[in-house]
PDB file of N, CA and C in Angstrom:
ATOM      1  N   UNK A   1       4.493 -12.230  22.907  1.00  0.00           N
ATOM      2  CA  UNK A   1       3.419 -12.038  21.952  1.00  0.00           C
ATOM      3  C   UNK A   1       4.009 -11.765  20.580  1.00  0.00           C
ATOM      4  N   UNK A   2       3.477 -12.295  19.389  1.00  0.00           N
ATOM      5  CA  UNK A   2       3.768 -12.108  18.136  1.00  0.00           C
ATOM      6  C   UNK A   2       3.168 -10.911  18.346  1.00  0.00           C
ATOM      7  N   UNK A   3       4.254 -10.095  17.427  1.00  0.00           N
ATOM      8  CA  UNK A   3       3.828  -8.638  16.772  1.00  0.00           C
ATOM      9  C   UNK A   3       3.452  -9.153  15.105  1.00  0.00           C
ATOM     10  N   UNK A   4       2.041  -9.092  14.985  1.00  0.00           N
ATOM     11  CA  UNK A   4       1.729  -8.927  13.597  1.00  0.00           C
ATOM     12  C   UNK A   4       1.420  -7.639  13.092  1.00  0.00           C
ATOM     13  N   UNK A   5       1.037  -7.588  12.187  1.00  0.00           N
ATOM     14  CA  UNK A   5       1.188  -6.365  10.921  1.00  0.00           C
ATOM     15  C   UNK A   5       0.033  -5.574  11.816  1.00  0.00           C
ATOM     16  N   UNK A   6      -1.336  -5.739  11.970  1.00  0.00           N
ATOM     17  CA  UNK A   6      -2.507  -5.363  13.048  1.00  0.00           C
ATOM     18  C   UNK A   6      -1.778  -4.930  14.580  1.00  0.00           C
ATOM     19  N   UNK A   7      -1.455  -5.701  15.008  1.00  0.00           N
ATOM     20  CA  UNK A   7      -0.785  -5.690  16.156  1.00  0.00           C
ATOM     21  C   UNK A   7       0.594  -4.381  15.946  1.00  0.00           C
ATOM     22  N   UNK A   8       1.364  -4.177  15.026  1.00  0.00           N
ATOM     23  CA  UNK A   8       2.358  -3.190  15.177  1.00  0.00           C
ATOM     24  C   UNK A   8       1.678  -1.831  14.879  1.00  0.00           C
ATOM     25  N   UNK A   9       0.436  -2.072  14.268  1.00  0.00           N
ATOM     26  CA  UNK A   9      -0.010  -0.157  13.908  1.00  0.00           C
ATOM     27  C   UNK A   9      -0.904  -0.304  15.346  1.00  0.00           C
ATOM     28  N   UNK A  10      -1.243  -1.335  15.529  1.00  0.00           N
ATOM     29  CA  UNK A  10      -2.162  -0.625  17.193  1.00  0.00           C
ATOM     30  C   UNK A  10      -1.444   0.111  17.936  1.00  0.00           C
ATOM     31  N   UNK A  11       0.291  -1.055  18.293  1.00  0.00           N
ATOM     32  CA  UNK A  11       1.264  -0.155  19.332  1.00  0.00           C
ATOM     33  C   UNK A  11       1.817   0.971  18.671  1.00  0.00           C
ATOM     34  N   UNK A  12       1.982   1.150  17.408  1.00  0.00           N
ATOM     35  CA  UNK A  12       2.539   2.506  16.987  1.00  0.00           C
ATOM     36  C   UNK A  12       1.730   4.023  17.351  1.00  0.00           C
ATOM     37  N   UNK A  13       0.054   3.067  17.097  1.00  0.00           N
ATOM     38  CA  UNK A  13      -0.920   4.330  17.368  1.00  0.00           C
ATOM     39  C   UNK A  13      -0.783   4.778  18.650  1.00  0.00           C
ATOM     40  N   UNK A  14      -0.861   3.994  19.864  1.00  0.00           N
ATOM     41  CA  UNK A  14      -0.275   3.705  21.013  1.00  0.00           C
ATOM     42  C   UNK A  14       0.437   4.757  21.575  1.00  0.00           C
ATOM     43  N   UNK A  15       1.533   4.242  20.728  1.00  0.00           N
ATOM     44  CA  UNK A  15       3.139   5.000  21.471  1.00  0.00           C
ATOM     45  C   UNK A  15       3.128   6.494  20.724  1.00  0.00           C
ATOM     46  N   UNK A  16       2.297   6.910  19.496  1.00  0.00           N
ATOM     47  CA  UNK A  16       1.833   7.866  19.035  1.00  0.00           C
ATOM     48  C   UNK A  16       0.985   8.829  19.966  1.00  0.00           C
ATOM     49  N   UNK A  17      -0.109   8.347  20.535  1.00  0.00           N
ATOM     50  CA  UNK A  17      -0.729   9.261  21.253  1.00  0.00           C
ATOM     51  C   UNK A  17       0.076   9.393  22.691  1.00  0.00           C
ATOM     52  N   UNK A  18       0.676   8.631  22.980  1.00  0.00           N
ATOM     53  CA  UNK A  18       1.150   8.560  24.176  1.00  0.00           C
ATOM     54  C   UNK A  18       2.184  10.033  24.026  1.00  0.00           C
ATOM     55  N   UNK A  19       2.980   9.513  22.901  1.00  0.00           N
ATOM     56  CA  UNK A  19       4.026  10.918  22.542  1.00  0.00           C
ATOM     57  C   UNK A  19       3.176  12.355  22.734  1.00  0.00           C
ATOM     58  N   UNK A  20       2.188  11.885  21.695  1.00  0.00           N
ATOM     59  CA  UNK A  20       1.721  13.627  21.819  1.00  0.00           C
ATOM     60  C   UNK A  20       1.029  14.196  22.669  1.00  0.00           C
ATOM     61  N   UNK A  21       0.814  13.473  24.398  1.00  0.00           N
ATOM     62  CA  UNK A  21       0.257  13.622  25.637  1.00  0.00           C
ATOM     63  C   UNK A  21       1.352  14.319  26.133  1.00  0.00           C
ATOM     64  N   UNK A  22       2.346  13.269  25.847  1.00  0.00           N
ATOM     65  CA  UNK A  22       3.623  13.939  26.443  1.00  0.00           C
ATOM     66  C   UNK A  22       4.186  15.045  25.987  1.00  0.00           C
ATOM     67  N   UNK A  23       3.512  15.440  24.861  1.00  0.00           N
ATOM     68  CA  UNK A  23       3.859  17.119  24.487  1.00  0.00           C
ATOM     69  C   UNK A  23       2.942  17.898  24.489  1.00  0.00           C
ATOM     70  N   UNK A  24       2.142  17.962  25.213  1.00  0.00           N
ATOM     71  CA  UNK A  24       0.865  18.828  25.565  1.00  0.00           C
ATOM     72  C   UNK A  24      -0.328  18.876  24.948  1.00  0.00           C
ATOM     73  N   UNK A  25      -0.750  17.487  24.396  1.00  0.00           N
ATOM     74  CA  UNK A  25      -1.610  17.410  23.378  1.00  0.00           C
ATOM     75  C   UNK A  25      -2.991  16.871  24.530  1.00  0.00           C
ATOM     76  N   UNK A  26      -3.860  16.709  23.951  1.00  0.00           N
ATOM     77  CA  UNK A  26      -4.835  15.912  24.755  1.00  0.00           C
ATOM     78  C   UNK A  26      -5.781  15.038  23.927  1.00  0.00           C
ATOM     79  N   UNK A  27      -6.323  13.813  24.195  1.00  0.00           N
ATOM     80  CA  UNK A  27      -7.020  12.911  23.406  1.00  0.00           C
ATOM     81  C   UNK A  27      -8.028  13.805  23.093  1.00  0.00           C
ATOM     82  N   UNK A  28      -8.571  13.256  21.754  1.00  0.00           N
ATOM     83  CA  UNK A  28     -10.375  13.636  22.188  1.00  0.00           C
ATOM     84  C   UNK A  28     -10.853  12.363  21.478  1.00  0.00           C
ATOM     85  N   UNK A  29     -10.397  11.872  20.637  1.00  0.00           N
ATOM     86  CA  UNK A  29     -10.324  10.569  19.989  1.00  0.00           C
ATOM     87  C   UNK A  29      -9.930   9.637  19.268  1.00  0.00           C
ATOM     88  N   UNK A  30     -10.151   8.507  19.035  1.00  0.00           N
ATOM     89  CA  UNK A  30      -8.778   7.540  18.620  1.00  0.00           C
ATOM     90  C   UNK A  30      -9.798   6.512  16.981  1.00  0.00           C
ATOM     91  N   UNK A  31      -9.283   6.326  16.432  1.00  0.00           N
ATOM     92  CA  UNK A  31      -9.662   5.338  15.455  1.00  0.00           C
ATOM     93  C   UNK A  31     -11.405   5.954  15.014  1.00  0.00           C
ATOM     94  N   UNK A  32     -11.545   7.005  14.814  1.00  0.00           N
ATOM     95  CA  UNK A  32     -12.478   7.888  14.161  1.00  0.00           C
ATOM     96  C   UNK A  32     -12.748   7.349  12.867  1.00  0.00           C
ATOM     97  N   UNK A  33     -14.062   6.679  12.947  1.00  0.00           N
ATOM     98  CA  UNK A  33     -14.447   6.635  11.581  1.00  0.00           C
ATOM     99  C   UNK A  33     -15.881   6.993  11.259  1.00  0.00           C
ATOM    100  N   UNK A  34     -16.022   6.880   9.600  1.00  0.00           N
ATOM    101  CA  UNK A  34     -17.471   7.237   9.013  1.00  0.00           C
ATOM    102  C   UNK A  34     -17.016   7.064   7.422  1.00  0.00           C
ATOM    103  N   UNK A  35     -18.259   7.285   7.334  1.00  0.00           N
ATOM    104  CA  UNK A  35     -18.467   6.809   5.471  1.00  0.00           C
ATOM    105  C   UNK A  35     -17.190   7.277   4.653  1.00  0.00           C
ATOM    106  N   UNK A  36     -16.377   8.048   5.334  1.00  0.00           N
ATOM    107  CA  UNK A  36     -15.273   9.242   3.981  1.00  0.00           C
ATOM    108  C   UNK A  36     -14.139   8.145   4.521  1.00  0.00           C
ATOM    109  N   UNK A  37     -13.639   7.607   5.853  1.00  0.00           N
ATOM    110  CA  UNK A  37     -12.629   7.099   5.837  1.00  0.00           C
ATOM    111  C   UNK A  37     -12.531   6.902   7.291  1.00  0.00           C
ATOM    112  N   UNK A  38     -11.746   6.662   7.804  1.00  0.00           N
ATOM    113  CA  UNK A  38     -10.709   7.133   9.324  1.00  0.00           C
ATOM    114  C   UNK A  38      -9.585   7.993   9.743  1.00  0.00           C
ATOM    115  N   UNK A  39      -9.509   8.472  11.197  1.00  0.00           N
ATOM    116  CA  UNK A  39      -8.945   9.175  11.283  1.00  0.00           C
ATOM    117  C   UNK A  39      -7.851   8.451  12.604  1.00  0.00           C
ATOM    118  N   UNK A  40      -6.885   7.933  12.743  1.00  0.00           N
ATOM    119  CA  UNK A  40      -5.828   7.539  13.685  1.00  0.00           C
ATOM    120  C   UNK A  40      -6.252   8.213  15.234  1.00  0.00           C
ATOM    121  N   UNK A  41      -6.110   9.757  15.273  1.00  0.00           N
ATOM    122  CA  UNK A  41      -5.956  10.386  16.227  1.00  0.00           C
ATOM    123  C   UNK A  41      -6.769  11.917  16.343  1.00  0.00           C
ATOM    124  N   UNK A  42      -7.653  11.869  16.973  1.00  0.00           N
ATOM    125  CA  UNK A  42      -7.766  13.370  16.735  1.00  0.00           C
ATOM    126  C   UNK A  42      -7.831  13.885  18.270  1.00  0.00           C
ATOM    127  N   UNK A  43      -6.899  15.092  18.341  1.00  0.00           N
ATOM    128  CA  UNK A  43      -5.958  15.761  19.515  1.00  0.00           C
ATOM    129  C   UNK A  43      -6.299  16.962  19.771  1.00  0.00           C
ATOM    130  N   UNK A  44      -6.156  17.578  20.829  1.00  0.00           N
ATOM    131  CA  UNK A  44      -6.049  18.964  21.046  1.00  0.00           C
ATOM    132  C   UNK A  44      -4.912  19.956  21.272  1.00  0.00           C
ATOM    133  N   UNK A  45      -4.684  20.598  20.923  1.00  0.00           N
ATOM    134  CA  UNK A  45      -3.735  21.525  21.553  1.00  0.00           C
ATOM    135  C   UNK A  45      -4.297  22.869  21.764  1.00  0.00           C
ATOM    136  N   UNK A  46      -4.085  23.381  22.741  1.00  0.00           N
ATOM    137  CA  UNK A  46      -5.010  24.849  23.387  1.00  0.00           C
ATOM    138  C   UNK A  46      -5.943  24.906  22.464  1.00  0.00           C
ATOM    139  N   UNK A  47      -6.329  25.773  21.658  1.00  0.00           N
ATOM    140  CA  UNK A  47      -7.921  25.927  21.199  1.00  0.00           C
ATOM    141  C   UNK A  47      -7.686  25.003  19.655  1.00  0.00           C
ATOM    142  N   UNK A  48      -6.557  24.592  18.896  1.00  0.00           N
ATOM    143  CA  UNK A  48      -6.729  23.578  17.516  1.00  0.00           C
ATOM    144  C   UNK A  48      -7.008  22.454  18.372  1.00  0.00           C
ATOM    145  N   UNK A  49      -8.328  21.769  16.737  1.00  0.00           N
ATOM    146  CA  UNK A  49      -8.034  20.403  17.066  1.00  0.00           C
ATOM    147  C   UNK A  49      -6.980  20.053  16.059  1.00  0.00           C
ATOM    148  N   UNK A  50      -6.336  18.825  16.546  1.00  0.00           N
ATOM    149  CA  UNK A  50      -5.201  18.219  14.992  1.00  0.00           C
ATOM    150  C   UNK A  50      -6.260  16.747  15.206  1.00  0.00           C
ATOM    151  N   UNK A  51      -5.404  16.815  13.712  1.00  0.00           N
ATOM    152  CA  UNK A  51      -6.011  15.267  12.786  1.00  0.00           C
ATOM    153  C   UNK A  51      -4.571  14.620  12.906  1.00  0.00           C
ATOM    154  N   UNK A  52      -4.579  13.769  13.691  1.00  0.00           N
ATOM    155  CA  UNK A  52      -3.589  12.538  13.250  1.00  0.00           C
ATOM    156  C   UNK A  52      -3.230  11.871  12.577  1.00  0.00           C
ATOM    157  N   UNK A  53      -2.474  11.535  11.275  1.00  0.00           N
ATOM    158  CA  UNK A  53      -1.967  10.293  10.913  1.00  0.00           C
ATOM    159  C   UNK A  53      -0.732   9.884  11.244  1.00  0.00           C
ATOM    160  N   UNK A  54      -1.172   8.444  11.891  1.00  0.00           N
ATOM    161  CA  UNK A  54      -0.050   7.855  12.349  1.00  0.00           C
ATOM    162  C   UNK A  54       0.275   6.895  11.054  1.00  0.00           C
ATOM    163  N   UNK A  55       1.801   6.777  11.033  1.00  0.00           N
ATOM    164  CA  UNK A  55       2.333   5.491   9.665  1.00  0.00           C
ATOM    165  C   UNK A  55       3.499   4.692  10.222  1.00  0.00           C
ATOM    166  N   UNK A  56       3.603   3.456   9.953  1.00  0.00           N
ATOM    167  CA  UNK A  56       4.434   2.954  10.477  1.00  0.00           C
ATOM    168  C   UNK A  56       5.356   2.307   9.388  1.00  0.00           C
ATOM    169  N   UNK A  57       6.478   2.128   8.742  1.00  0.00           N
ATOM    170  CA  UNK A  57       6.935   1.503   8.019  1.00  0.00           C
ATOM    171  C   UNK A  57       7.970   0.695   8.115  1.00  0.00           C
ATOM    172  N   UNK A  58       7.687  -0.847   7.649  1.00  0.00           N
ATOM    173  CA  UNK A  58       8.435  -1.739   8.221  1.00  0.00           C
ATOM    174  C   UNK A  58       9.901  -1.755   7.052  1.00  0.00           C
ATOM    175  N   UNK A  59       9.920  -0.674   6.476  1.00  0.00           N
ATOM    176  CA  UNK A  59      11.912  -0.034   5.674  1.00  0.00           C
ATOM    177  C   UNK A  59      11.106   0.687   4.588  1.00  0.00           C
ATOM    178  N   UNK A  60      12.203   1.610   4.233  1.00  0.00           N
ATOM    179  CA  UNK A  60      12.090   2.749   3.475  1.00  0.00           C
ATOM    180  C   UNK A  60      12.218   1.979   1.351  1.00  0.00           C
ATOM    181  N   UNK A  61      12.050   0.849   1.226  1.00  0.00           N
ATOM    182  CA  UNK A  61      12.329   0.413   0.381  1.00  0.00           C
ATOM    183  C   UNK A  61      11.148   1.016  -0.846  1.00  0.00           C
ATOM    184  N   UNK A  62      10.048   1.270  -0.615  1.00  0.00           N
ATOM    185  CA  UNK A  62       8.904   2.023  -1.548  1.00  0.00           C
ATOM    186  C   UNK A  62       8.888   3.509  -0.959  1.00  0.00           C
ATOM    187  N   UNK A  63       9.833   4.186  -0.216  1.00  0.00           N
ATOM    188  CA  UNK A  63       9.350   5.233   0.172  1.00  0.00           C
ATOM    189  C   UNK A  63       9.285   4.984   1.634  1.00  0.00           C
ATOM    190  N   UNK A  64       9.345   6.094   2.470  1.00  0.00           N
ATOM    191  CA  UNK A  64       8.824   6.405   4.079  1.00  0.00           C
ATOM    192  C   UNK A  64       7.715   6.371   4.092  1.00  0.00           C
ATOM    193  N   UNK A  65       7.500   6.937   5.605  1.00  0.00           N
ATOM    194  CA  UNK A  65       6.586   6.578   6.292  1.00  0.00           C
ATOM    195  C   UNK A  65       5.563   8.034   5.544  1.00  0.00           C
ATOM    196  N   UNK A  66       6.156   9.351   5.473  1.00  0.00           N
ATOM    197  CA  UNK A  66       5.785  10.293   4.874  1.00  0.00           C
ATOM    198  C   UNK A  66       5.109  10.785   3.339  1.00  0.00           C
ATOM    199  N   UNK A  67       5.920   9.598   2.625  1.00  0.00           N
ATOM    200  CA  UNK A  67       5.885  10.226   1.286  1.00  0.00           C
ATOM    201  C   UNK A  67       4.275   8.822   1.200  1.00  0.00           C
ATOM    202  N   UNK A  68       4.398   7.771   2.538  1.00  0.00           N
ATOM    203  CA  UNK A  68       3.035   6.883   1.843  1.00  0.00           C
ATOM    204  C   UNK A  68       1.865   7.566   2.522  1.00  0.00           C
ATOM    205  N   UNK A  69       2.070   9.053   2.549  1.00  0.00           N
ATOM    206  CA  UNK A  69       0.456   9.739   3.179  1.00  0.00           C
ATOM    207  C   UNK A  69       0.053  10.591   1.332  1.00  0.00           C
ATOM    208  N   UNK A  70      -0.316  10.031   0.511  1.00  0.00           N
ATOM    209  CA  UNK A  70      -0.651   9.940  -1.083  1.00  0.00           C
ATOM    210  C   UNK A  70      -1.618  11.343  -0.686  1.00  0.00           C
ATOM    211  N   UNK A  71      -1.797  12.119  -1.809  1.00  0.00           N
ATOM    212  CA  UNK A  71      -2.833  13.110  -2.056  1.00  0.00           C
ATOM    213  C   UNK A  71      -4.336  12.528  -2.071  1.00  0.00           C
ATOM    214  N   UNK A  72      -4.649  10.989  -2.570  1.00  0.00           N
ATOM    215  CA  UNK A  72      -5.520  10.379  -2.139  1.00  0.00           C
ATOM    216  C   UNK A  72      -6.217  10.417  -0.836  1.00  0.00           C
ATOM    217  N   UNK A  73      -4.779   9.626   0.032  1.00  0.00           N
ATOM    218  CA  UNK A  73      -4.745   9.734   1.039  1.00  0.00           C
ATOM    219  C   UNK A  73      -5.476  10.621   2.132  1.00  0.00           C
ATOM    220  N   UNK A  74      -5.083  12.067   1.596  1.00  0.00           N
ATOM    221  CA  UNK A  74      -5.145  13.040   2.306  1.00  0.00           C
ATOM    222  C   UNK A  74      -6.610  13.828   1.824  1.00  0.00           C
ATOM    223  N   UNK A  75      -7.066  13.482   0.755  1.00  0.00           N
ATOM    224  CA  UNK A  75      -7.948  13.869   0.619  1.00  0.00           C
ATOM    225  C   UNK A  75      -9.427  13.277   1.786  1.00  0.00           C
ATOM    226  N   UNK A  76      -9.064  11.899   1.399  1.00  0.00           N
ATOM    227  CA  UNK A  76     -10.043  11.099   2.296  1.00  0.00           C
ATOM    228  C   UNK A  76      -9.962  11.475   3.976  1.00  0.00           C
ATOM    229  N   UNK A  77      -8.571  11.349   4.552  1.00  0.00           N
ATOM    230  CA  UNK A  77      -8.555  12.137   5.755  1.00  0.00           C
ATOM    231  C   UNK A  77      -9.036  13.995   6.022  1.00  0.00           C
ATOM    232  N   UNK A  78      -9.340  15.033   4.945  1.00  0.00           N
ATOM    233  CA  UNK A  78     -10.108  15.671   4.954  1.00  0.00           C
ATOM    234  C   UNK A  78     -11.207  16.034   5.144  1.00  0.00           C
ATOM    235  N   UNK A  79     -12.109  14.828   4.062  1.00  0.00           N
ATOM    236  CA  UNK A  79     -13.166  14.809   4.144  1.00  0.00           C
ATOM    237  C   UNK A  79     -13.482  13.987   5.652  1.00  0.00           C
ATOM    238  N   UNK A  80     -13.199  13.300   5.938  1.00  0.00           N
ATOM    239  CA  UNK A  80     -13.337  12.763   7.174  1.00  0.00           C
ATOM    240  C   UNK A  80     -13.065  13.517   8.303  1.00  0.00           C
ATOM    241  N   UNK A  81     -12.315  14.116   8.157  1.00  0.00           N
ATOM    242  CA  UNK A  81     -12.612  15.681   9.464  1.00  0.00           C
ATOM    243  C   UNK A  81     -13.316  16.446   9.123  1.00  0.00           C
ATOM    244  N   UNK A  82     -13.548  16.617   7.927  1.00  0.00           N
ATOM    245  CA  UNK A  82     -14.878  17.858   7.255  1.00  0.00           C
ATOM    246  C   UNK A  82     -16.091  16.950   8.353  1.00  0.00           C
ATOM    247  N   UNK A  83     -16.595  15.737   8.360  1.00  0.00           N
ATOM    248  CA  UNK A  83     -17.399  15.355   8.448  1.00  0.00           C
ATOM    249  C   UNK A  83     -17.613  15.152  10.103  1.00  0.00           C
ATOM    250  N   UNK A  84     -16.690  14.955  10.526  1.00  0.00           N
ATOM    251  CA  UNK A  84     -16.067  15.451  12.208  1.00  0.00           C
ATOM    252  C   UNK A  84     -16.560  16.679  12.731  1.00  0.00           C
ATOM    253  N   UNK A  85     -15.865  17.736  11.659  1.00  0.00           N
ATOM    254  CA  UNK A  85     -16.146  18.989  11.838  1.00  0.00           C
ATOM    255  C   UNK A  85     -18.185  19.849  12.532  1.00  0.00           C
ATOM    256  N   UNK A  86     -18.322  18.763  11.573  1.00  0.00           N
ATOM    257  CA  UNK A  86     -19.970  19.120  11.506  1.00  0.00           C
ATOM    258  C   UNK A  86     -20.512  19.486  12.950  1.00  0.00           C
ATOM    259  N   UNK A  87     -19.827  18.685  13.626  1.00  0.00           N
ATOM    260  CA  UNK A  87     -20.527  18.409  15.199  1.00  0.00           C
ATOM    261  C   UNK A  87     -20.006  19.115  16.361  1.00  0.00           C
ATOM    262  N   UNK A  88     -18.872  19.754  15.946  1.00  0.00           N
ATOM    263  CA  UNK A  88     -17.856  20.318  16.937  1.00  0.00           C
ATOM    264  C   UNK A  88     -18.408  21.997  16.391  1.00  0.00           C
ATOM    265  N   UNK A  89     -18.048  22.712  17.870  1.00  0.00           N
ATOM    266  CA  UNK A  89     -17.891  24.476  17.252  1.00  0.00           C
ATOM    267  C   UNK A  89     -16.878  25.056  16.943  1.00  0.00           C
ATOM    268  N   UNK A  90     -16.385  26.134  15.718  1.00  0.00           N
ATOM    269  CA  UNK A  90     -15.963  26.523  15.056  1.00  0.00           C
ATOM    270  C   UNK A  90     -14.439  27.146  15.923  1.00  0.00           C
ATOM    271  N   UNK A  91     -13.442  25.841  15.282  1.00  0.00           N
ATOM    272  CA  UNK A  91     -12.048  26.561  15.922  1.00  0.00           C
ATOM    273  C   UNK A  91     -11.147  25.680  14.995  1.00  0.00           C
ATOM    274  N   UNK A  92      -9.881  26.617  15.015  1.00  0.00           N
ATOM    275  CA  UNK A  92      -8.731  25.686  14.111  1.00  0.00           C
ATOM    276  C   UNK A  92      -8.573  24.606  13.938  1.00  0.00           C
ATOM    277  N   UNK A  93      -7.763  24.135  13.457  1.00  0.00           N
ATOM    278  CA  UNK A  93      -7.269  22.931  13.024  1.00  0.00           C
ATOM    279  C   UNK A  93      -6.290  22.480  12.150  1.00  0.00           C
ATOM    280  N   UNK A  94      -5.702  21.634  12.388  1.00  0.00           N
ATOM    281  CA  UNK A  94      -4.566  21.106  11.151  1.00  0.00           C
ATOM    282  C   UNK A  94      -4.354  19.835  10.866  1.00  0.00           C
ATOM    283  N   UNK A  95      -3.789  19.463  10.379  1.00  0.00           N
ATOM    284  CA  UNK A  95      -3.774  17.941  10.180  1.00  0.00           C
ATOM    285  C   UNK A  95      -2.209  17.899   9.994  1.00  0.00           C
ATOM    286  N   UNK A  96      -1.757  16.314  10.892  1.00  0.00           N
ATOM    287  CA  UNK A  96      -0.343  16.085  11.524  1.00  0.00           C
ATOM    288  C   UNK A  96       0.022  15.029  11.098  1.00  0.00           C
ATOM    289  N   UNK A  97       1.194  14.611  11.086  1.00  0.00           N
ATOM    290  CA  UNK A  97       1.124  12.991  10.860  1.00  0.00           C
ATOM    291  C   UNK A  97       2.711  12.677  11.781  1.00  0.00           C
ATOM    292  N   UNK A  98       2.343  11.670  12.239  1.00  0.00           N
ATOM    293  CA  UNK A  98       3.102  10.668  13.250  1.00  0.00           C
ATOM    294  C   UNK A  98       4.109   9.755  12.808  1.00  0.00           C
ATOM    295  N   UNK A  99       5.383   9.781  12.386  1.00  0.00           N
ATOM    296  CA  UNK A  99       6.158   8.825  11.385  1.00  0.00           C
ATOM    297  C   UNK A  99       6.906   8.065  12.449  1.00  0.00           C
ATOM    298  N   UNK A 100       6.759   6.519  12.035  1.00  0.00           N
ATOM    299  CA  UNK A 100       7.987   5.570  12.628  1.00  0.00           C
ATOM    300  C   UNK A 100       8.064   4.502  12.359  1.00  0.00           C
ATOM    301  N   UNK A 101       9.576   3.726  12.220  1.00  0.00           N
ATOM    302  CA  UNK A 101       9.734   2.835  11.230  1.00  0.00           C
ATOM    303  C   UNK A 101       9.641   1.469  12.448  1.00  0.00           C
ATOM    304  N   UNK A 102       9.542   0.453  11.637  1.00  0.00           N
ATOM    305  CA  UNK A 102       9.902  -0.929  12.599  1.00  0.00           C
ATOM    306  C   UNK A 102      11.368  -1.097  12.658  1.00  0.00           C
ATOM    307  N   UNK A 103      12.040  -0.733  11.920  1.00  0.00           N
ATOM    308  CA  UNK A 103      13.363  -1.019  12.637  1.00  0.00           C
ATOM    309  C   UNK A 103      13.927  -0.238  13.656  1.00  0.00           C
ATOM    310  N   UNK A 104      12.899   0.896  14.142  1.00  0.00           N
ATOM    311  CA  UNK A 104      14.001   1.644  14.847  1.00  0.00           C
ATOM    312  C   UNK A 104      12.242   2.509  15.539  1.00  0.00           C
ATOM    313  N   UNK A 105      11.441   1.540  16.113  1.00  0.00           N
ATOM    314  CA  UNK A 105      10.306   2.186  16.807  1.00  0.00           C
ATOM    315  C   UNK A 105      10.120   2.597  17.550  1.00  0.00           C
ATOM    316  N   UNK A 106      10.995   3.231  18.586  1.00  0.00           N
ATOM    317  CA  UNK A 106      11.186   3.997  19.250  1.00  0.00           C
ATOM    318  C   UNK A 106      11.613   5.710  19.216  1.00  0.00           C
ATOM    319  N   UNK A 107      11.927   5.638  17.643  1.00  0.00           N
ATOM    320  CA  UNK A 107      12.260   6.976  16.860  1.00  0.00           C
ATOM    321  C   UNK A 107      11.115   7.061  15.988  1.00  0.00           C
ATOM    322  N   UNK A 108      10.216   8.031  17.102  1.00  0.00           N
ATOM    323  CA  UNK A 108       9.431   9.212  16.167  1.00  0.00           C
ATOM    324  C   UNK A 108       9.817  10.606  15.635  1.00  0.00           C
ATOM    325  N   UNK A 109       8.942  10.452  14.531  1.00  0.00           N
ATOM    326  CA  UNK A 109       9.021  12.007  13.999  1.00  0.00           C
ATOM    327  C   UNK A 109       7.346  12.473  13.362  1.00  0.00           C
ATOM    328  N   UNK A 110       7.756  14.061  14.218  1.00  0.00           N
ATOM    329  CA  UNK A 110       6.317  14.410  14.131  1.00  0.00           C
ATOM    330  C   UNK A 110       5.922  15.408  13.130  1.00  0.00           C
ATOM    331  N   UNK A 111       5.388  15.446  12.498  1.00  0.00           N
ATOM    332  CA  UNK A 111       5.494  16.762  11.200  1.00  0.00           C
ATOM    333  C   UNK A 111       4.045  17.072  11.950  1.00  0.00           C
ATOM    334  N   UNK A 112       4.357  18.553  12.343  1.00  0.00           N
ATOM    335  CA  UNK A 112       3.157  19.273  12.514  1.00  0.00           C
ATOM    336  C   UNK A 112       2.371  19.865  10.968  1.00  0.00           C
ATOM    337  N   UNK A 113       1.684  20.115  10.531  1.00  0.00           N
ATOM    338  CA  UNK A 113       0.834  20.892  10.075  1.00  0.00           C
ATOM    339  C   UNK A 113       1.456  20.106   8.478  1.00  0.00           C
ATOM    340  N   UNK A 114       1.627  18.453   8.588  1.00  0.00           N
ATOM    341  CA  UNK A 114       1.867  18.142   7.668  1.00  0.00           C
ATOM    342  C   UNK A 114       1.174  18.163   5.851  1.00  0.00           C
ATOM    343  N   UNK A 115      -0.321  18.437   6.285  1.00  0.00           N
ATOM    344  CA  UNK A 115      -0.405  19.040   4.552  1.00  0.00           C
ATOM    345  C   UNK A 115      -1.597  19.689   5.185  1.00  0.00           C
ATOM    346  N   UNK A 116      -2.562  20.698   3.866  1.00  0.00           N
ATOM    347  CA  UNK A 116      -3.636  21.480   4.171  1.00  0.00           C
ATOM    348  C   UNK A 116      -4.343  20.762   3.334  1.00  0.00           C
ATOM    349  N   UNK A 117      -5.537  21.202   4.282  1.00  0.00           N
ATOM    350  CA  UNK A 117      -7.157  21.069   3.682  1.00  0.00           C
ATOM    351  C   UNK A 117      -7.099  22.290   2.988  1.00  0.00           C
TER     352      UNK A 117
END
């Protein structure tokens, strides 16, 4: 199968949640969206939920996988768990992000509590 550009963030999201099962996380949902934006992953760990962003970058030539989660960025993934938030009852949370490159996709890195709301 061709891996296209669609096709490599599906398996990254993929091998993303898969990772963070394998570290004691638990789904609650995947490709979350609404009017503010989307959300990759949103997870549990004992009583937080986390917000996922997964990034995949095919070389570090504009920057990583890290530095392309923009204050923009992060704003819109805020509001988009603000808006998440609405429906769920009142418990922590953080927002995470999932880094891994195409040359070497099998090496993740996970920044917990990568920026604040």
């Amino acid at each position: 199968m061709k891996i296209n550009k669609n096709n490599a963030g599906l398996q990254a999201e993929k091998m993303a949640e898969t990772f963070l099962i394998n570290n004691g996380l638990s789904l609650v949902a995947k490709n979350y969206h609404c009017q503010f934006g989307e959300i990759d992953l949103i997870m549990q760990e004992a009583e937080t939920l986390v917000f996922v962003e997964v990034r995949l970058r095919s070389s570090n030539q504009f920057g990583g996988a890290a530095e392309s989660i923009t204050r923009h960025k992060q704003q819109k993934l805020i509001a988009t768990a603000q808006y998440f938030l609405q429906t769920q009852p009142n418990r922590p949370c953080r927002f995470d992000a999932v880094l891994m490159s195409k040359t070497n996709f099998h090496d993740i890195e996970w920044l917990r509590n990568a920026f604040d709301a």
